[in-house]
Protein backbone atom coordinates (compact mmCIF):
# COMPACT_ATOMS: atom_id res chain seq x y z
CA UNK A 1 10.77 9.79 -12.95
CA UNK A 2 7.98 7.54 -14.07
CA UNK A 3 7.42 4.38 -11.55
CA UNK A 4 5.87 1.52 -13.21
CA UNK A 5 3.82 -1.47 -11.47
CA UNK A 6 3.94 -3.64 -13.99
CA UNK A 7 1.45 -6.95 -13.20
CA UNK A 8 2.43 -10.21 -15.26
CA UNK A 9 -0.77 -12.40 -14.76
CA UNK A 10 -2.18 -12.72 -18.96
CA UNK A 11 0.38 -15.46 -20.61
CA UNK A 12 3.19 -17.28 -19.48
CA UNK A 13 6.53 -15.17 -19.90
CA UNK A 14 10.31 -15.24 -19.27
CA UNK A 15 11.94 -12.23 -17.60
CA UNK A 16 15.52 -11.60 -17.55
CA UNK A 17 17.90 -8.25 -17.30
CA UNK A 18 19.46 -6.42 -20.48
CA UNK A 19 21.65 -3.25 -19.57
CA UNK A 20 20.12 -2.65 -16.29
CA UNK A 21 16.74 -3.11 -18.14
CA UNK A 22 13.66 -5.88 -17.02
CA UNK A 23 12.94 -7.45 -20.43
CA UNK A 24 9.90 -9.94 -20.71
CA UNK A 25 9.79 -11.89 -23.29
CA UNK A 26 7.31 -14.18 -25.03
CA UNK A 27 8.19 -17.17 -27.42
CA UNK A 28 11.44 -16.13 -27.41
CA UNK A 29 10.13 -12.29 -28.25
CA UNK A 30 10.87 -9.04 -26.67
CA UNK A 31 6.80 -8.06 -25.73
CA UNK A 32 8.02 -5.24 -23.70
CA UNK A 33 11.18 -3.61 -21.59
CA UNK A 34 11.71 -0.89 -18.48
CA UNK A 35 14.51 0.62 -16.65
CA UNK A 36 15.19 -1.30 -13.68
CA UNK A 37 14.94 2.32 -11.90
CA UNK A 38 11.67 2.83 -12.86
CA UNK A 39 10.07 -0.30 -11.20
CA UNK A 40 8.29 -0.03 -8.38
CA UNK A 41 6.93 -3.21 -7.90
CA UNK A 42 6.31 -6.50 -10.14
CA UNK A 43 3.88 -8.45 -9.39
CA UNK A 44 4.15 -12.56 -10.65
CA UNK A 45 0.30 -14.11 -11.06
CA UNK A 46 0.52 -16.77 -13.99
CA UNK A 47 1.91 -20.06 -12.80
CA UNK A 48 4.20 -20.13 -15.83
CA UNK A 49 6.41 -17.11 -15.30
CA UNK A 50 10.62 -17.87 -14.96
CA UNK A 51 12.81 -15.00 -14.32
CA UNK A 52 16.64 -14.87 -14.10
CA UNK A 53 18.39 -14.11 -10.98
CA UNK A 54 19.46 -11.12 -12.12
CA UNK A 55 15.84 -9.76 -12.38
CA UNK A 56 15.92 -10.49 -8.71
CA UNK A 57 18.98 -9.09 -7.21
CA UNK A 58 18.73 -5.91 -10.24
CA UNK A 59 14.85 -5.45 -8.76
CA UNK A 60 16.03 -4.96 -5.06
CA UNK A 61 19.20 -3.22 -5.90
CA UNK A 62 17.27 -0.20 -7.87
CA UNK A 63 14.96 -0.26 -4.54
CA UNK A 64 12.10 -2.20 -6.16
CA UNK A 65 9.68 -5.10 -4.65
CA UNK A 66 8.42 -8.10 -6.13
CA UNK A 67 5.29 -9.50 -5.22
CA UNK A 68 4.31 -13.49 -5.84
CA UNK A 69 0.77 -14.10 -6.12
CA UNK A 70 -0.77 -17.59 -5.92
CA UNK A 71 -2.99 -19.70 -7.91
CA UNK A 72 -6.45 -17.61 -6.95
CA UNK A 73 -3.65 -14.49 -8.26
CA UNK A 74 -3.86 -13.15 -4.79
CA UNK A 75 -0.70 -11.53 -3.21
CA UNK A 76 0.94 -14.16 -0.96
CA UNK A 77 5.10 -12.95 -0.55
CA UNK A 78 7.23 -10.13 -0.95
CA UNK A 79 10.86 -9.39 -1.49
CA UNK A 80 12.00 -6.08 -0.73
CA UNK A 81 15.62 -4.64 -0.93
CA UNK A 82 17.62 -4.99 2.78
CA UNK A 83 19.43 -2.28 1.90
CA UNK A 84 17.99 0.65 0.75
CA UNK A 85 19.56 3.48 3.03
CA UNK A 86 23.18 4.72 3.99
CA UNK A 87 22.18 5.40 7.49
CA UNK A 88 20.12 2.33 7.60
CA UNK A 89 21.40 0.59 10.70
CA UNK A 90 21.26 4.05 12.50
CA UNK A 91 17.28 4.09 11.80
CA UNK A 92 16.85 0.70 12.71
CA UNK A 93 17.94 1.45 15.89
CA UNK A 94 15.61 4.21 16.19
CA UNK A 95 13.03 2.41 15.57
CA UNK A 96 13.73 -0.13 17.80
CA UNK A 97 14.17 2.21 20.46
CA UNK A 98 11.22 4.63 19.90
CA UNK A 99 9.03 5.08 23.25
CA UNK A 100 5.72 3.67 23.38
CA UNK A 101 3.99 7.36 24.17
CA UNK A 102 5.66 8.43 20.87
CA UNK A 103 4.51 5.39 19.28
CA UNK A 104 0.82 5.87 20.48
CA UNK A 105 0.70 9.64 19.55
CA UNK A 106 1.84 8.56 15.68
CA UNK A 107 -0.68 5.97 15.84
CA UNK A 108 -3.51 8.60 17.03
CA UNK A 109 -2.49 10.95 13.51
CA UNK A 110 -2.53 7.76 11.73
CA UNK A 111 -5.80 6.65 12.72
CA UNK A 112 -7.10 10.55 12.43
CA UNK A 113 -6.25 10.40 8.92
CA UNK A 114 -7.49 7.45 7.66
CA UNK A 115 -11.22 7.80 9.31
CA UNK A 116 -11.47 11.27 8.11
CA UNK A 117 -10.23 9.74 4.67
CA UNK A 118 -13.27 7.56 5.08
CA UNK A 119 -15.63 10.14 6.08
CA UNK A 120 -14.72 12.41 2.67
CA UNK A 121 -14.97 9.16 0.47
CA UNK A 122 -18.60 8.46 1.91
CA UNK A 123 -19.23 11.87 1.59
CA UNK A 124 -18.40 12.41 -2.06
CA UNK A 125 -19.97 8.87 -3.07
CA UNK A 126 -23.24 8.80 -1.44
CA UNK A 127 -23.55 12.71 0.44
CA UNK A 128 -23.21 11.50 3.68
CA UNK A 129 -19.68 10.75 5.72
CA UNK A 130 -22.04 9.03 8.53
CA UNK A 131 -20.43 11.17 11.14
CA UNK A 132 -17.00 9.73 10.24
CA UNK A 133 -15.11 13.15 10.10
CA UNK A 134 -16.41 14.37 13.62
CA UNK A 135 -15.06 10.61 14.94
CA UNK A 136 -12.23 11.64 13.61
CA UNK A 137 -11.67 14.97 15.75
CA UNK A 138 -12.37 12.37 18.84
CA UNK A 139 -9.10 9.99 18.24
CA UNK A 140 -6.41 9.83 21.30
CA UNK A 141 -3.26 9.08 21.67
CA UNK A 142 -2.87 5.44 20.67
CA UNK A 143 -6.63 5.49 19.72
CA UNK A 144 -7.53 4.61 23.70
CA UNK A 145 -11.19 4.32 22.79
CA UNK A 146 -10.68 2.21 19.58
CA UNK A 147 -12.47 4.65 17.19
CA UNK A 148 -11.13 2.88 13.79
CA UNK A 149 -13.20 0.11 15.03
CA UNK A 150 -16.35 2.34 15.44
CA UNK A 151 -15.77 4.15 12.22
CA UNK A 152 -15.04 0.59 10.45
CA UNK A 153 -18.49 -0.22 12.09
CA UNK A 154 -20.18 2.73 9.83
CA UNK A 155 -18.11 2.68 7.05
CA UNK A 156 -18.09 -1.19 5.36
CA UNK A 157 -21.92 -1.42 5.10
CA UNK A 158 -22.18 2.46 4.05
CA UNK A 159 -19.36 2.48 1.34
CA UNK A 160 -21.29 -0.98 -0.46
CA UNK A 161 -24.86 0.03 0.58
CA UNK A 162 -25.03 -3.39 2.39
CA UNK A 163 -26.00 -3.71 6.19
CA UNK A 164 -24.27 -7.30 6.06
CA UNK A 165 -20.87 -6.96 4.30
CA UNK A 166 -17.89 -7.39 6.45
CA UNK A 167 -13.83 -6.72 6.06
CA UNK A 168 -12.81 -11.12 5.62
CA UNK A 169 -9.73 -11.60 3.44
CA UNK A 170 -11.52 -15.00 3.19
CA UNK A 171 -14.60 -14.05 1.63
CA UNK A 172 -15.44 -14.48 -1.79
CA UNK A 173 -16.71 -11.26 -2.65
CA UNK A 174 -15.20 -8.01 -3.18
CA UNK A 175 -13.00 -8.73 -0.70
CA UNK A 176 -10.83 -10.58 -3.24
CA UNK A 177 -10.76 -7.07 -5.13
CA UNK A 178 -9.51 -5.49 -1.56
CA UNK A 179 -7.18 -8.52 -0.88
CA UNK A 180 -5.32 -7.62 -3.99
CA UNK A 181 -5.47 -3.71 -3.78
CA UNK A 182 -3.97 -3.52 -0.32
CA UNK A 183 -0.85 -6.07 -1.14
CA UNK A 184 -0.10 -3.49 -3.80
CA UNK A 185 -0.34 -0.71 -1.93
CA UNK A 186 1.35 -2.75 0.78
CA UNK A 187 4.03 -3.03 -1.85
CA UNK A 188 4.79 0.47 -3.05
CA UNK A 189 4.63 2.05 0.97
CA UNK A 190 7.12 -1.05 1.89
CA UNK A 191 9.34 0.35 -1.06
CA UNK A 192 8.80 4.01 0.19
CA UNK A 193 9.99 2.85 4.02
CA UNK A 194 12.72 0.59 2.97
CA UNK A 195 14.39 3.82 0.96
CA UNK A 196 13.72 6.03 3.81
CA UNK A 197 16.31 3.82 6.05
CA UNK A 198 13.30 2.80 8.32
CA UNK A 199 12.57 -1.48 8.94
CA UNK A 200 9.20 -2.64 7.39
CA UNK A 201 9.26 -5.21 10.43
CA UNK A 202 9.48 -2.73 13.44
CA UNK A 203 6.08 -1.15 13.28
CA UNK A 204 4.61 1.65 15.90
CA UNK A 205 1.19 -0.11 16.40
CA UNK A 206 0.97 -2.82 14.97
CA UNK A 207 3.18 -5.95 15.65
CA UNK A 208 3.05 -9.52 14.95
CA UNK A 209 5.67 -12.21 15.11
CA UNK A 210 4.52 -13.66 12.32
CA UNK A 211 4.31 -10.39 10.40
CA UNK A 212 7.61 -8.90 8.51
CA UNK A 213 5.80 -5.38 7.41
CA UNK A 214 4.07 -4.16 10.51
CA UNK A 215 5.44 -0.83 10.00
CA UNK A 216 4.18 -1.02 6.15
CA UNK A 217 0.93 -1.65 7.83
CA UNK A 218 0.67 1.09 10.02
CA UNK A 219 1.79 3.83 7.30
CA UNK A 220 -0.31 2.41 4.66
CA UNK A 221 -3.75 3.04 6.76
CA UNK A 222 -4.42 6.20 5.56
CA UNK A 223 -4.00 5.45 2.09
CA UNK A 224 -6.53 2.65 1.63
CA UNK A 225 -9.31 4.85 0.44
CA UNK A 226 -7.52 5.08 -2.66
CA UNK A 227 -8.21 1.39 -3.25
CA UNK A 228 -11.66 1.47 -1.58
CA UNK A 229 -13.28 4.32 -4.01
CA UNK A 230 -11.88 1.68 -6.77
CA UNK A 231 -13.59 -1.36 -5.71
CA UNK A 232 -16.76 0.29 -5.04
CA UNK A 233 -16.42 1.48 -8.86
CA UNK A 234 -16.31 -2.23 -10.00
CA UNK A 235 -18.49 -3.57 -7.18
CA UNK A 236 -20.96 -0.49 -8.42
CA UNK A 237 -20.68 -1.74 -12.02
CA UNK A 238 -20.13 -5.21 -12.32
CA UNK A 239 -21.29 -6.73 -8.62
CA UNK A 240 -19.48 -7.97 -6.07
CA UNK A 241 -18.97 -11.29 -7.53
CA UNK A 242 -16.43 -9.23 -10.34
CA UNK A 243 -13.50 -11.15 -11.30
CA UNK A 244 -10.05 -10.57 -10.56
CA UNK A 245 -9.36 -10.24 -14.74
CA UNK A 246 -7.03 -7.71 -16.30
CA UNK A 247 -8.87 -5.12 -16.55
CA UNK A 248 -9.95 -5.22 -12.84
CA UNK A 249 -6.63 -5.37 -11.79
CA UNK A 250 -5.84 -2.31 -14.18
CA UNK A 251 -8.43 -0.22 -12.40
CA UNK A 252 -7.07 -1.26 -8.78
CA UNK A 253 -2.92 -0.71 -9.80
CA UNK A 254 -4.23 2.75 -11.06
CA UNK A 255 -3.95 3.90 -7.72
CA UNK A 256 0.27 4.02 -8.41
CA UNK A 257 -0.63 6.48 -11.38
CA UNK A 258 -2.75 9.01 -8.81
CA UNK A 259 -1.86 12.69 -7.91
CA UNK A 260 -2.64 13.46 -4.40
CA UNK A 261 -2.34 16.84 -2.98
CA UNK A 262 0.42 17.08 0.42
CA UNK A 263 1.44 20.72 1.78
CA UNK A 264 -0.03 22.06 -0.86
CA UNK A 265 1.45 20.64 -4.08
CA UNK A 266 0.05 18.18 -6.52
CA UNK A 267 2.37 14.97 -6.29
CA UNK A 268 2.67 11.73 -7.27
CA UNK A 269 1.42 8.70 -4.84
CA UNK A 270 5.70 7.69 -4.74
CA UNK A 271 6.47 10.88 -4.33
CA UNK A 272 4.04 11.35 -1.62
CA UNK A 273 5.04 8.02 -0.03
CA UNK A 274 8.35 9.16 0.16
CA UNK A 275 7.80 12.32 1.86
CA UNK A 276 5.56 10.24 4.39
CA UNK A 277 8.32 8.24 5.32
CA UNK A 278 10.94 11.03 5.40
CA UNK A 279 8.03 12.90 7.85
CA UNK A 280 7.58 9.55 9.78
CA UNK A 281 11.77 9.17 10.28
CA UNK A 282 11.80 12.96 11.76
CA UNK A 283 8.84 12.20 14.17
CA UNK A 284 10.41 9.45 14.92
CA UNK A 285 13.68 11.47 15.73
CA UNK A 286 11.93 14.09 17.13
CA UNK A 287 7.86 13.38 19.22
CA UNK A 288 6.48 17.14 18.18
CA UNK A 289 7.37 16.86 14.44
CA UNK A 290 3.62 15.53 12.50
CA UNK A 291 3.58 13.36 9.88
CA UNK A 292 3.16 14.91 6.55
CA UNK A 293 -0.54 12.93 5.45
CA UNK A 294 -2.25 14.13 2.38
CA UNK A 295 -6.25 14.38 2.28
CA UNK A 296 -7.24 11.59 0.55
């Protein structure tokens, strides 16, 4: 089945449900319509957008998320379905209950993945991964010597070609571009946990009181390269000063249309979300079951 992101940020617009369809609507025109199954995520950035409260409750009920940006169109709130599982309360407690050794080795495959991800990407942009796969090999349980940090160290300067740019949501460079990337992606792996039973609250590494998707957080680390080979494409051809316009945001949500490859079959990035989450619930279950990660 065909997931759809669909991004309403152009023109104001009204949205309402029709036979388990999301119509939007412009001066009192149909402009387009989708099944409420296939929605993965919609994501509200003009200041002139009304929707029914049918769109709401019909979004979370099919197991999608909405995401409200603000006025800079920057993802600030999420509403995700509190329901998405028959043995939901059952996982909840699981997670709740997981040991903090368990915790710490998923953490350490976690953090594995993601610098090696980084590594490849440098590798197959500029010919160098800057050691990053070997630091890879070196992650413990819990990542005890903090080699994400190191690897972030030699990756953020490498991936741009700039000694001086740093990871700041609050900057005003392409940082904006990576602000809005990551909420989507945020998004669709919040979906992928809510349907696998699992709490996007209770997360195995990182946790926050102030933070309701720690666990989206932790999965989603190993994905991010997907957005970062994007932004360096923009950054690469129009600076980092490139605006957050449609067709930016077209190149960043194209990460929901991706194939990745995971135990050796070409999927989809849902598909492969899901199967991430199914992996995570069984390790979770069971400490010497491994996360199914693709190579990104």
């Amino acid at each position: 089945m065909t997931k759809h992101v669909l991004d309403v940020a152009q023109e104001s617009a009204y949205l309402r449900v029709d036979r388990c369809c999301l119509v939007i609507e412009r001066n009192g025109e149909t402009v387009a319509k989708f099944p409420l199954g296939e929605v993965a995520a919609l994501v509200v950035s003009h200041p002139q957008v009304t929707y029914t409260q049918a769109v709401l409750s019909g979004l979370v009920e099919y197991g999608g998320a909405l995401v409200v940006c603000d006025r800079r169109h920057l993802p600030v709130g999420m509403l995700l379905p509190i329901e998405a599982n028959y043995v939901q309360a059952e996982r909840f407690a699981l997670q709740a209950n997981t040991t903090k050794p368990r915790c710490k080795r998923l953490w350490q495959q976690l953090v594995t993945a993601k610098v090696a991800a980084q590594g490849r990407l440098l590798a197959r942009l500029h010919g160098d991964d800057h050691g990053l796969v070997a630091l890879a090999r070196t992650v413990q349980s819990g990542d005890a010597t903090n080699v994400e940090a190191q690897a972030s160290r030699r990756y953020w300067p490498s991936l741009f070609g700039d000694i001086t740019f740093r990871r700041d949501t609050n900057r005003d460079d392409q940082n904006r571009l990576l602000n809005y990337g990551y909420a989507v992606l945020r998004a669709v792996v919040a979906r992928a946990i809510c349907a696998a039973g699992l709490h996007p609250s209770l997360g195995i590494h990182h946790h926050n009181r102030y933070n309701a998707f720690c666990m989206a957080d932790d999965m989603m680390e190993p994905f991010r390269p997907m957005v970062d080979v994007r932004v360096c494409q923009i950054v690469t051809a129009q600076g980092p000063k490139a605006p957050l316009d449609p067709a930016t945001k077209q190149t960043l949500l194209s990460i929901c249309t991706a194939r990745l490859t995971l135990e050796g079959e070409s999927r989809t990035l849902f598909n492969t979300l899901a199967r991430t989450a199914s992996s995570l619930v069984a390790a979770l279950q069971d400490g010497s079951q491994k996360l199914a990660l693709p190579e990104i």
